[in-house]
PDB file of N, CA and C in Angstrom:
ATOM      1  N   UNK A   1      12.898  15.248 -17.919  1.00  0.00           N
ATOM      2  CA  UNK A   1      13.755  14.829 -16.850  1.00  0.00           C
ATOM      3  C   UNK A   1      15.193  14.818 -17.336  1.00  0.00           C
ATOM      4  N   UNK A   2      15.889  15.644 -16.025  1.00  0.00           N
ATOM      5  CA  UNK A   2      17.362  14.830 -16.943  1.00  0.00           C
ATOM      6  C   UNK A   2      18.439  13.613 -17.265  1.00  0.00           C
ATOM      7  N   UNK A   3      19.018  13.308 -18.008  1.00  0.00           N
ATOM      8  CA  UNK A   3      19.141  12.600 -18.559  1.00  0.00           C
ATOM      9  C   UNK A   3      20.138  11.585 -17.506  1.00  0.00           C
ATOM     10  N   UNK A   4      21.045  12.544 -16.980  1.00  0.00           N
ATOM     11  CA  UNK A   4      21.659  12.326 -15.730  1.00  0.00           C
ATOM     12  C   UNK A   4      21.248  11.669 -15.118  1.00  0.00           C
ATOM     13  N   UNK A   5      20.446  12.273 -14.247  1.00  0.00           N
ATOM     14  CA  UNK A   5      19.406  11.747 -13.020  1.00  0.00           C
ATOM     15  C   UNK A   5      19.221  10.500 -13.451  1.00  0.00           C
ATOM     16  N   UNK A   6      18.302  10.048 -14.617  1.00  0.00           N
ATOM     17  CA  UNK A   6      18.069   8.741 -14.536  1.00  0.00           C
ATOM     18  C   UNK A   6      19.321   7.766 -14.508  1.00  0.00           C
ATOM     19  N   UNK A   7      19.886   8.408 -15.507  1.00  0.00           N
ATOM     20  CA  UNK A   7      20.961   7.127 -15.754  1.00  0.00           C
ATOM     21  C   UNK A   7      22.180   7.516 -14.645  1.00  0.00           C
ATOM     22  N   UNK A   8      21.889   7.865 -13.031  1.00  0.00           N
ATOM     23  CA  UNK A   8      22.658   7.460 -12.373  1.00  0.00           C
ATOM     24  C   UNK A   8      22.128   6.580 -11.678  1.00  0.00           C
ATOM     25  N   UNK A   9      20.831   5.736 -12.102  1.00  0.00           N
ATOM     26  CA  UNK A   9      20.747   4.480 -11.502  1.00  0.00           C
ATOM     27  C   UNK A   9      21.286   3.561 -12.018  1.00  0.00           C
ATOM     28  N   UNK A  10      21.252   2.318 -11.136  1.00  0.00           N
ATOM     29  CA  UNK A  10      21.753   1.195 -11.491  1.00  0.00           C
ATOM     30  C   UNK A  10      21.166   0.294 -11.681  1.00  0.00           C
ATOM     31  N   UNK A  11      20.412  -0.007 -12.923  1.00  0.00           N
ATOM     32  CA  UNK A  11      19.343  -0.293 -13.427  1.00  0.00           C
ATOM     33  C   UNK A  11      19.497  -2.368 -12.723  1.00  0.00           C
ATOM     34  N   UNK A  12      18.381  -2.954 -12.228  1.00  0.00           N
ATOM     35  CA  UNK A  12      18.882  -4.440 -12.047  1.00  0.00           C
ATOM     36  C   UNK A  12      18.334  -5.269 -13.555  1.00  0.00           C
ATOM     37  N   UNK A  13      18.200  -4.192 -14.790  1.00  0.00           N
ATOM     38  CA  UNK A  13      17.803  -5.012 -15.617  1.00  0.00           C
ATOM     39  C   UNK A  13      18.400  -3.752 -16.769  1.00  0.00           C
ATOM     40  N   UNK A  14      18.943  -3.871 -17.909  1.00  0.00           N
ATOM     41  CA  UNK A  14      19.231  -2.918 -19.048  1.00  0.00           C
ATOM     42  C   UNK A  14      18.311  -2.503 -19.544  1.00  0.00           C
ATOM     43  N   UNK A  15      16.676  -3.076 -19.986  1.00  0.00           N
ATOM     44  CA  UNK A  15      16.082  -2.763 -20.760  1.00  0.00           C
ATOM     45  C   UNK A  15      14.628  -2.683 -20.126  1.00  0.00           C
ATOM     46  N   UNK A  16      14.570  -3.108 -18.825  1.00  0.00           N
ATOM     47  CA  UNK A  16      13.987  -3.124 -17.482  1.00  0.00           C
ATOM     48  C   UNK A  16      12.978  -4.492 -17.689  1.00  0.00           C
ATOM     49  N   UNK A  17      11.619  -4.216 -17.356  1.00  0.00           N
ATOM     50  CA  UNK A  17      10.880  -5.430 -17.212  1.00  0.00           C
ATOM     51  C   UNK A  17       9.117  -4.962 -18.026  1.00  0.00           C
ATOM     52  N   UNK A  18       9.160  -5.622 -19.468  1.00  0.00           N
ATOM     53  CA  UNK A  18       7.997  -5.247 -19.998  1.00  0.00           C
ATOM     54  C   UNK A  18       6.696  -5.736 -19.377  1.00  0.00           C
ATOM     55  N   UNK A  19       5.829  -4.914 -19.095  1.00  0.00           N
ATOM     56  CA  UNK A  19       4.603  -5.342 -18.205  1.00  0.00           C
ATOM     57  C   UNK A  19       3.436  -5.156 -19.432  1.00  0.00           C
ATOM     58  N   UNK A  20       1.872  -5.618 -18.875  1.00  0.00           N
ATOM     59  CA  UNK A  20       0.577  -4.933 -19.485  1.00  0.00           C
ATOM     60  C   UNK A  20       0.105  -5.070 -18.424  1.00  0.00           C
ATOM     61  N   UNK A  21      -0.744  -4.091 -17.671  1.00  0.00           N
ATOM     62  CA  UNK A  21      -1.731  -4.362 -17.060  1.00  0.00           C
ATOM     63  C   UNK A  21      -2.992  -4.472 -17.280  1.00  0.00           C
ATOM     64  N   UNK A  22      -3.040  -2.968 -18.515  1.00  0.00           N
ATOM     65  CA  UNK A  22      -4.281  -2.930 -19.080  1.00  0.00           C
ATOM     66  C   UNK A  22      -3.977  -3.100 -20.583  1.00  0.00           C
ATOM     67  N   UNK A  23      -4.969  -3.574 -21.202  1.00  0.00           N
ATOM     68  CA  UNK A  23      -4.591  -4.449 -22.579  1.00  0.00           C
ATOM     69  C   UNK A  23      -4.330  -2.962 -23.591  1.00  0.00           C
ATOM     70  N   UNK A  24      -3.306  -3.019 -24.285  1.00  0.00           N
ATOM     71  CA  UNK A  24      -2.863  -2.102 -25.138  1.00  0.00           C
ATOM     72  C   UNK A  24      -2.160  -0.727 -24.775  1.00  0.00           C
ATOM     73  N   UNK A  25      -1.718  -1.365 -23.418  1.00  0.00           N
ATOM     74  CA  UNK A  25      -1.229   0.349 -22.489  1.00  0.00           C
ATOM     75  C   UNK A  25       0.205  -0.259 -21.985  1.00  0.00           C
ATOM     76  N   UNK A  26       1.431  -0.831 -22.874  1.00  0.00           N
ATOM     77  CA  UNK A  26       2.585  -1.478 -22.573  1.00  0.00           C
ATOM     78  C   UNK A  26       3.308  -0.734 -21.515  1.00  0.00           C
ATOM     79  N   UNK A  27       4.130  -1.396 -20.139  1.00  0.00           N
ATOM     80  CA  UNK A  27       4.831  -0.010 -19.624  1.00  0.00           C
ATOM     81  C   UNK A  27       6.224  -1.100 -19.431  1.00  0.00           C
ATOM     82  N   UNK A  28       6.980  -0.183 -18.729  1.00  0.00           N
ATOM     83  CA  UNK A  28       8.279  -0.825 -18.483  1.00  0.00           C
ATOM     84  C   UNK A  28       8.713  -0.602 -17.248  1.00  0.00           C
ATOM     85  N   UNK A  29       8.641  -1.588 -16.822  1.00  0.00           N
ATOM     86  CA  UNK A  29       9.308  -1.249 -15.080  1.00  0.00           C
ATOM     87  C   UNK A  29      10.469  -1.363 -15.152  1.00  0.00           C
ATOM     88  N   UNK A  30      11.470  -0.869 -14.293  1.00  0.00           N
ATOM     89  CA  UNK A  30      12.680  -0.399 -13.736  1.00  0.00           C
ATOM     90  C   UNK A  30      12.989  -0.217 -12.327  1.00  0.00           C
ATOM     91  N   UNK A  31      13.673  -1.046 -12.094  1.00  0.00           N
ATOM     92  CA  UNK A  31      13.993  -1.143  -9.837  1.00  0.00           C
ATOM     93  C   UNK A  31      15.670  -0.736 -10.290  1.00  0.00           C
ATOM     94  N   UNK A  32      15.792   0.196  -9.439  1.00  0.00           N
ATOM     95  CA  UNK A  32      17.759   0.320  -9.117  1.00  0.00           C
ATOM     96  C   UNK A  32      18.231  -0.267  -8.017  1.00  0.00           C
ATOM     97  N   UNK A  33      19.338  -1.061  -8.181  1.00  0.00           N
ATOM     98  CA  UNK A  33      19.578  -2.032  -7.484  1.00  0.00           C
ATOM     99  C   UNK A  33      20.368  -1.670  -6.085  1.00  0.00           C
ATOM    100  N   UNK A  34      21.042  -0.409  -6.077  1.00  0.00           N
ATOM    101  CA  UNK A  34      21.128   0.499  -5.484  1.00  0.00           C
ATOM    102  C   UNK A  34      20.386   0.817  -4.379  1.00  0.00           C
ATOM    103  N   UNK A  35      19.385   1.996  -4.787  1.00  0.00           N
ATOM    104  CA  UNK A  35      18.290   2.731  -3.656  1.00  0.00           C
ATOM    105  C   UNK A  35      16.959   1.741  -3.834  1.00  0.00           C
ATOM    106  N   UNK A  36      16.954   0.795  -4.298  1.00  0.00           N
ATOM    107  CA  UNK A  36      15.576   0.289  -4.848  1.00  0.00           C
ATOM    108  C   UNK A  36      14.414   0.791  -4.751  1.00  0.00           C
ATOM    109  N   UNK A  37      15.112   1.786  -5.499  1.00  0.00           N
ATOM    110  CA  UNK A  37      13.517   2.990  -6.218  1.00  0.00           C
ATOM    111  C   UNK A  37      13.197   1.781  -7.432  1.00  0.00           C
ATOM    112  N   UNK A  38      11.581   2.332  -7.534  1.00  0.00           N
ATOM    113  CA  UNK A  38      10.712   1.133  -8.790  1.00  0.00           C
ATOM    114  C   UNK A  38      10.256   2.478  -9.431  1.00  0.00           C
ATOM    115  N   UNK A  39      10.156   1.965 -10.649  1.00  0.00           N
ATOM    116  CA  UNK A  39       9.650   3.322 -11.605  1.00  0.00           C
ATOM    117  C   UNK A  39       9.245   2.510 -12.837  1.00  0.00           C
ATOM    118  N   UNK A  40       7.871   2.856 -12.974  1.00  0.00           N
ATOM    119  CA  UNK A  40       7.210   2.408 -13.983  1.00  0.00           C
ATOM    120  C   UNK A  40       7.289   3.626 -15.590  1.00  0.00           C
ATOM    121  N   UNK A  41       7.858   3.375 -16.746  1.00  0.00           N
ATOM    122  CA  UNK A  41       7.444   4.516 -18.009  1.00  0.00           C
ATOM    123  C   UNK A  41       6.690   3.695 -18.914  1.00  0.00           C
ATOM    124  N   UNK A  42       5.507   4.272 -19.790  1.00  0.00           N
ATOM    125  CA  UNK A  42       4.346   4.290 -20.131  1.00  0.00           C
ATOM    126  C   UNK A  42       5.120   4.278 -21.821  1.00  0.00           C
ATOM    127  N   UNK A  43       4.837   2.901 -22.331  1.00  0.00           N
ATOM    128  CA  UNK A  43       5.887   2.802 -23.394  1.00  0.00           C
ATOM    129  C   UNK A  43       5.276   3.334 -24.426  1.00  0.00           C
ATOM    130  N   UNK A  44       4.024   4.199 -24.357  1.00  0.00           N
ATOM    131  CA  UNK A  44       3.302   4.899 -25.762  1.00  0.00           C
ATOM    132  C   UNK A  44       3.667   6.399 -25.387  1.00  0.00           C
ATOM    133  N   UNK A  45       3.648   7.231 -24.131  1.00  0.00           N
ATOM    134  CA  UNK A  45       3.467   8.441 -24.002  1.00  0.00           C
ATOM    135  C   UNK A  45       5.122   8.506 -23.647  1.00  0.00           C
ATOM    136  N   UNK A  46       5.999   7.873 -22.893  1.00  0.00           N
ATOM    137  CA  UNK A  46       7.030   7.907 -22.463  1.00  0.00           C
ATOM    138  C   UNK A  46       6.953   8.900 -21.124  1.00  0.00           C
ATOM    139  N   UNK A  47       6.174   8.620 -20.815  1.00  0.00           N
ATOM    140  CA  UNK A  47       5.878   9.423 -18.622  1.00  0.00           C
ATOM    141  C   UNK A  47       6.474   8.075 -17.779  1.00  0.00           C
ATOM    142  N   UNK A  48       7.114   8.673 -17.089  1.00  0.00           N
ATOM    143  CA  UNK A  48       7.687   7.623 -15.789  1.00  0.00           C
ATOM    144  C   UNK A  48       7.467   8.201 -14.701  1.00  0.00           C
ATOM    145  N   UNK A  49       7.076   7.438 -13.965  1.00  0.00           N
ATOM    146  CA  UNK A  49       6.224   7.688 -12.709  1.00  0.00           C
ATOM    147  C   UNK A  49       7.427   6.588 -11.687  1.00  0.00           C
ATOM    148  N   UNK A  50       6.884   6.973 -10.344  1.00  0.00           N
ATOM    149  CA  UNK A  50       7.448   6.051  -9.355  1.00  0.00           C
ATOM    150  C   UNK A  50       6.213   5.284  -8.778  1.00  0.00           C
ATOM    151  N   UNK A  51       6.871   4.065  -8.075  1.00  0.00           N
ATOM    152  CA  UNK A  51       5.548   3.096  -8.000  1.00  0.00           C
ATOM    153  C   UNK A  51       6.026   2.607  -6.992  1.00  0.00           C
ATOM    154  N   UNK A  52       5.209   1.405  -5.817  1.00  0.00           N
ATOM    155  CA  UNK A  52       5.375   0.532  -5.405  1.00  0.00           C
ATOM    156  C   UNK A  52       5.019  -0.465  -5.800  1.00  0.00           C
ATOM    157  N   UNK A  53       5.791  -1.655  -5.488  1.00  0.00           N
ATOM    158  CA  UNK A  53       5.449  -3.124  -6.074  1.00  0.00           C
ATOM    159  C   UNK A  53       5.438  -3.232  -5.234  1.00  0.00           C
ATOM    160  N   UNK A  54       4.623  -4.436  -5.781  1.00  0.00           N
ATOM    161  CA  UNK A  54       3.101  -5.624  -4.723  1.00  0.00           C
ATOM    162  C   UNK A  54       3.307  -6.792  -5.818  1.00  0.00           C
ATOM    163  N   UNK A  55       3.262  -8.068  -4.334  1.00  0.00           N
ATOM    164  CA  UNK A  55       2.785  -8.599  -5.902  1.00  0.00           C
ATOM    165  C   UNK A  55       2.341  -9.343  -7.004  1.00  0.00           C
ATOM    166  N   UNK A  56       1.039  -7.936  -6.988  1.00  0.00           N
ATOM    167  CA  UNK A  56       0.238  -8.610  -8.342  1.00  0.00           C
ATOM    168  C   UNK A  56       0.235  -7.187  -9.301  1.00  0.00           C
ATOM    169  N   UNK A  57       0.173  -5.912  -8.381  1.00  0.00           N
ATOM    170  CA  UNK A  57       0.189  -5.233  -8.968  1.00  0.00           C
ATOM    171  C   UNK A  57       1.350  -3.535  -8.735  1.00  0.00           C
ATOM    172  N   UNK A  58       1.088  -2.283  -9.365  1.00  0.00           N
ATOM    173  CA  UNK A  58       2.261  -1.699  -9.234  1.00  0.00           C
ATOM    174  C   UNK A  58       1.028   0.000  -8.846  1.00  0.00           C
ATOM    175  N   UNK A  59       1.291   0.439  -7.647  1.00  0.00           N
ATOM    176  CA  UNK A  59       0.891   1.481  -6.754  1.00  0.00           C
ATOM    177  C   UNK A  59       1.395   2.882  -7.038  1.00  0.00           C
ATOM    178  N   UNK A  60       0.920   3.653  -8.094  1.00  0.00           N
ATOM    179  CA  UNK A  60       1.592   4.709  -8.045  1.00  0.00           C
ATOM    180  C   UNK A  60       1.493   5.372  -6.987  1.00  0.00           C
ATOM    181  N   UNK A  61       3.204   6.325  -6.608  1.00  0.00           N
ATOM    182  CA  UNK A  61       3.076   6.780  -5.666  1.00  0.00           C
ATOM    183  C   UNK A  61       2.822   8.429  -6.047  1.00  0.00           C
ATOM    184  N   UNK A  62       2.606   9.156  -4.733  1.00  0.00           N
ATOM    185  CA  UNK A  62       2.098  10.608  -4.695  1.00  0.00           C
ATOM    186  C   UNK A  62       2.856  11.665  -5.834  1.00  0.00           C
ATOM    187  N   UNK A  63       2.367  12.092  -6.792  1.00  0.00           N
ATOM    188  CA  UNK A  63       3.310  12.858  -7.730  1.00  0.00           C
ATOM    189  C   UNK A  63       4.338  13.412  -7.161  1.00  0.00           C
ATOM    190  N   UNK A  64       4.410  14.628  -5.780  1.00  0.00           N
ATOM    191  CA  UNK A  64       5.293  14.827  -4.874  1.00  0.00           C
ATOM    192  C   UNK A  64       6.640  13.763  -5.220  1.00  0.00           C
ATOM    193  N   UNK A  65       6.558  12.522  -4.500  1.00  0.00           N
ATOM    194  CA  UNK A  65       7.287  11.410  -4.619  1.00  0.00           C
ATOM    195  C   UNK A  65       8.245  11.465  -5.715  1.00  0.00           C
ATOM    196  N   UNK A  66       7.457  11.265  -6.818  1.00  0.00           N
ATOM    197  CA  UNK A  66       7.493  10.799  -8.119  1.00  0.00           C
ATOM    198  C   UNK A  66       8.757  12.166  -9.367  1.00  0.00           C
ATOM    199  N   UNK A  67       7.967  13.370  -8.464  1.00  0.00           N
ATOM    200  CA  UNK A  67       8.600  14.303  -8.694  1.00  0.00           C
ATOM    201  C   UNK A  67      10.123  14.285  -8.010  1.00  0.00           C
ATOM    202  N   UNK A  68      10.266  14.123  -6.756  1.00  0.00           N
ATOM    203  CA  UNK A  68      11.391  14.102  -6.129  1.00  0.00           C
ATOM    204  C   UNK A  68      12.620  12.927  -6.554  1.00  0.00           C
ATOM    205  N   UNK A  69      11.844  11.612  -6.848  1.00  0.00           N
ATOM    206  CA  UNK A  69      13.048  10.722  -7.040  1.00  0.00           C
ATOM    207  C   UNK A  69      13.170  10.726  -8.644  1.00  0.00           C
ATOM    208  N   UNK A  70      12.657  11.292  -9.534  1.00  0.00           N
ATOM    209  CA  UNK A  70      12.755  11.519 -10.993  1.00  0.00           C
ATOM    210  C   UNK A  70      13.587  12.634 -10.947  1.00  0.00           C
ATOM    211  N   UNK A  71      14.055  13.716  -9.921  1.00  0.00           N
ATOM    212  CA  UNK A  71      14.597  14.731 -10.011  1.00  0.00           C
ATOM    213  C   UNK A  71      15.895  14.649  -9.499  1.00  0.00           C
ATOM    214  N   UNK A  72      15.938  13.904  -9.152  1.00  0.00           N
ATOM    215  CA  UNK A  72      17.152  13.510  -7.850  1.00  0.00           C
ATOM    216  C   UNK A  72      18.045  12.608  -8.479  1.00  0.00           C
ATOM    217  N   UNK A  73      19.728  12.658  -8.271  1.00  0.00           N
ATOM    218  CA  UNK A  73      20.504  11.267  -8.648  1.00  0.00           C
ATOM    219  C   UNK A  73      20.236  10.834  -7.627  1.00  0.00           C
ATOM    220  N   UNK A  74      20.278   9.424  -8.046  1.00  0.00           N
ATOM    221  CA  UNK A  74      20.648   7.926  -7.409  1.00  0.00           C
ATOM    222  C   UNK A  74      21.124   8.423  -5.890  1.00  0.00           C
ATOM    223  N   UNK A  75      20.474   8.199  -5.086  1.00  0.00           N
ATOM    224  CA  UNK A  75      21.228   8.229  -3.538  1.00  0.00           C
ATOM    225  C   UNK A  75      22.027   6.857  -3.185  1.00  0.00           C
ATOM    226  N   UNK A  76      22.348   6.153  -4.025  1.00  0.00           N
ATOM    227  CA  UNK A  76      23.296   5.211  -3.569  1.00  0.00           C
ATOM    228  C   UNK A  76      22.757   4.388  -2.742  1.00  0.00           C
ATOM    229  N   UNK A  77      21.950   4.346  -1.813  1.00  0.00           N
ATOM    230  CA  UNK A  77      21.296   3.612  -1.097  1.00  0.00           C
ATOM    231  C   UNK A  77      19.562   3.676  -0.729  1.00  0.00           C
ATOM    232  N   UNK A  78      18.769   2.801  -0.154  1.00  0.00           N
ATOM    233  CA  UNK A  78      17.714   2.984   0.018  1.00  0.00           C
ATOM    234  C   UNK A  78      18.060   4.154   1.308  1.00  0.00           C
ATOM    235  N   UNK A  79      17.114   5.318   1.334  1.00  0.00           N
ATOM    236  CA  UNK A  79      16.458   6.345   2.035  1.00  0.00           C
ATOM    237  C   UNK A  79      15.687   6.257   3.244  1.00  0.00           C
ATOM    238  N   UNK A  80      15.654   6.427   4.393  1.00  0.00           N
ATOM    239  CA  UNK A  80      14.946   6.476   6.101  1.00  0.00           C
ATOM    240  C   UNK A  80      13.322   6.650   4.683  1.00  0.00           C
ATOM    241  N   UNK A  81      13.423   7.773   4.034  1.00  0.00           N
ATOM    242  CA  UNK A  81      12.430   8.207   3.911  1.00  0.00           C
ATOM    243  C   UNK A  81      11.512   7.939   2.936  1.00  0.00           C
ATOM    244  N   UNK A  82      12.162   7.225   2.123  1.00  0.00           N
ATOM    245  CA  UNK A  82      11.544   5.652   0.845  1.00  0.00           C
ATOM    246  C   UNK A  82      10.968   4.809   1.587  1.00  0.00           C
ATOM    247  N   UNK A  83      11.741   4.117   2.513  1.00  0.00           N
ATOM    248  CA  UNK A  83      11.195   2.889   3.464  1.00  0.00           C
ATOM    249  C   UNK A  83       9.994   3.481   4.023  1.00  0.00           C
ATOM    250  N   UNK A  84       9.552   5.185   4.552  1.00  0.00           N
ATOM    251  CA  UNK A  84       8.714   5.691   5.168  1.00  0.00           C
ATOM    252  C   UNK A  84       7.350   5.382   4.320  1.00  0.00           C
ATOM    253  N   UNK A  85       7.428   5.868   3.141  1.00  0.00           N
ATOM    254  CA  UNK A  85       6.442   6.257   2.020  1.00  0.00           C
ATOM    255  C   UNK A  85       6.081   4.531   1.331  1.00  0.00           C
ATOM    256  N   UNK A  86       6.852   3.987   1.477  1.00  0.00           N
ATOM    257  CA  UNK A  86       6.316   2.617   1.246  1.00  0.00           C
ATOM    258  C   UNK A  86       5.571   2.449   1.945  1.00  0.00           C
ATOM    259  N   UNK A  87       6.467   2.171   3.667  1.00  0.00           N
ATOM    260  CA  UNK A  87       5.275   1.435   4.358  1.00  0.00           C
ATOM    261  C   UNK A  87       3.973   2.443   5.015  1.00  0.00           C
ATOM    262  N   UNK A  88       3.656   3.655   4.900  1.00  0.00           N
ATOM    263  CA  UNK A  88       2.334   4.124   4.462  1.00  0.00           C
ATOM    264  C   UNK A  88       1.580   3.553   3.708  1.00  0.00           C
ATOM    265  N   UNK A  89       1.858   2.950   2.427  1.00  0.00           N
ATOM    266  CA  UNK A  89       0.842   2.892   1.486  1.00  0.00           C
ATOM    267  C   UNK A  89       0.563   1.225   1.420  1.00  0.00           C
ATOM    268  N   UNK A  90       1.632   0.184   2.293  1.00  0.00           N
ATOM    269  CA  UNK A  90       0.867  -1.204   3.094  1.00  0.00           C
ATOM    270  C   UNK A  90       0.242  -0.562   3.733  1.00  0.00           C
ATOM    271  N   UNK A  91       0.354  -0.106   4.617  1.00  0.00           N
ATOM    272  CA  UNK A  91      -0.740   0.299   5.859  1.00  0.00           C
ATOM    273  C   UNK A  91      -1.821   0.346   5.678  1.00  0.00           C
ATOM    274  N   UNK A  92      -1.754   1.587   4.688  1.00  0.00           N
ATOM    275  CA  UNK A  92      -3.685   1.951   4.124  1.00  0.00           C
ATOM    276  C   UNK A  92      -3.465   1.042   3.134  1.00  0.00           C
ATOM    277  N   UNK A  93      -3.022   0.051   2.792  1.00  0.00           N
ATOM    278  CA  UNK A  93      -4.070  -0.917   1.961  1.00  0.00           C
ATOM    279  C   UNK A  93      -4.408  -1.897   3.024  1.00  0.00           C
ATOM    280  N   UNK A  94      -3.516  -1.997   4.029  1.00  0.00           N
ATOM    281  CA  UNK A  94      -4.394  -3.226   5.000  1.00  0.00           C
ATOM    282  C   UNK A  94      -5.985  -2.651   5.908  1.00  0.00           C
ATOM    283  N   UNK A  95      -5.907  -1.518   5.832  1.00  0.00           N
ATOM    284  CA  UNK A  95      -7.496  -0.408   6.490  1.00  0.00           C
ATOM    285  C   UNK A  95      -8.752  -0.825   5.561  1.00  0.00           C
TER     286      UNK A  95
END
């Protein structure tokens, strides 16, 4: 990914937020305070994915997604089409 891209977010934390979900698999979440994109990276392999938070737990979203806002600078604001892809994936968890 480039290096750009990420760091034109505006991180709401410098070093983000150390999680475990599963025992020995450390990751690091990251929300931009900005577009409040959430992006989880996998602190052994270094893969960052995009996610939704919930919360107890963190929803990866469709690689598509994941691909697009890892590729993309910072839109400065939350997206018609972020808010879309979120609330899809409440939906089908309330089904």
């Amino acid at each position: 990914m480039d290096r750009d891209v990420w760091n034109s977010h505006k991180w709401s934390s410098a070093r983000g937020r150390e999680i475990e979900i599963e025992p020995g698999k450390p990751l690091v979440q990251r929300r931009c305070s900005r577009c409040k994109r959430d992006f989880v990276e996998d602190a052994s392999t270094g893969e960052r994915y995009a996610v939704y938070v919930s919360v107890f737990s963190f929803r990866r979203l469709p690689d598509p997604v994941s691909r697009q806002w890892l590729g993309e600078l910072c839109p400065g604001a939350p997206l018609p089409y972020d808010i879309e892809v979120r609330s899809k994936l409440i939906e089908n968890r309330a089904k």
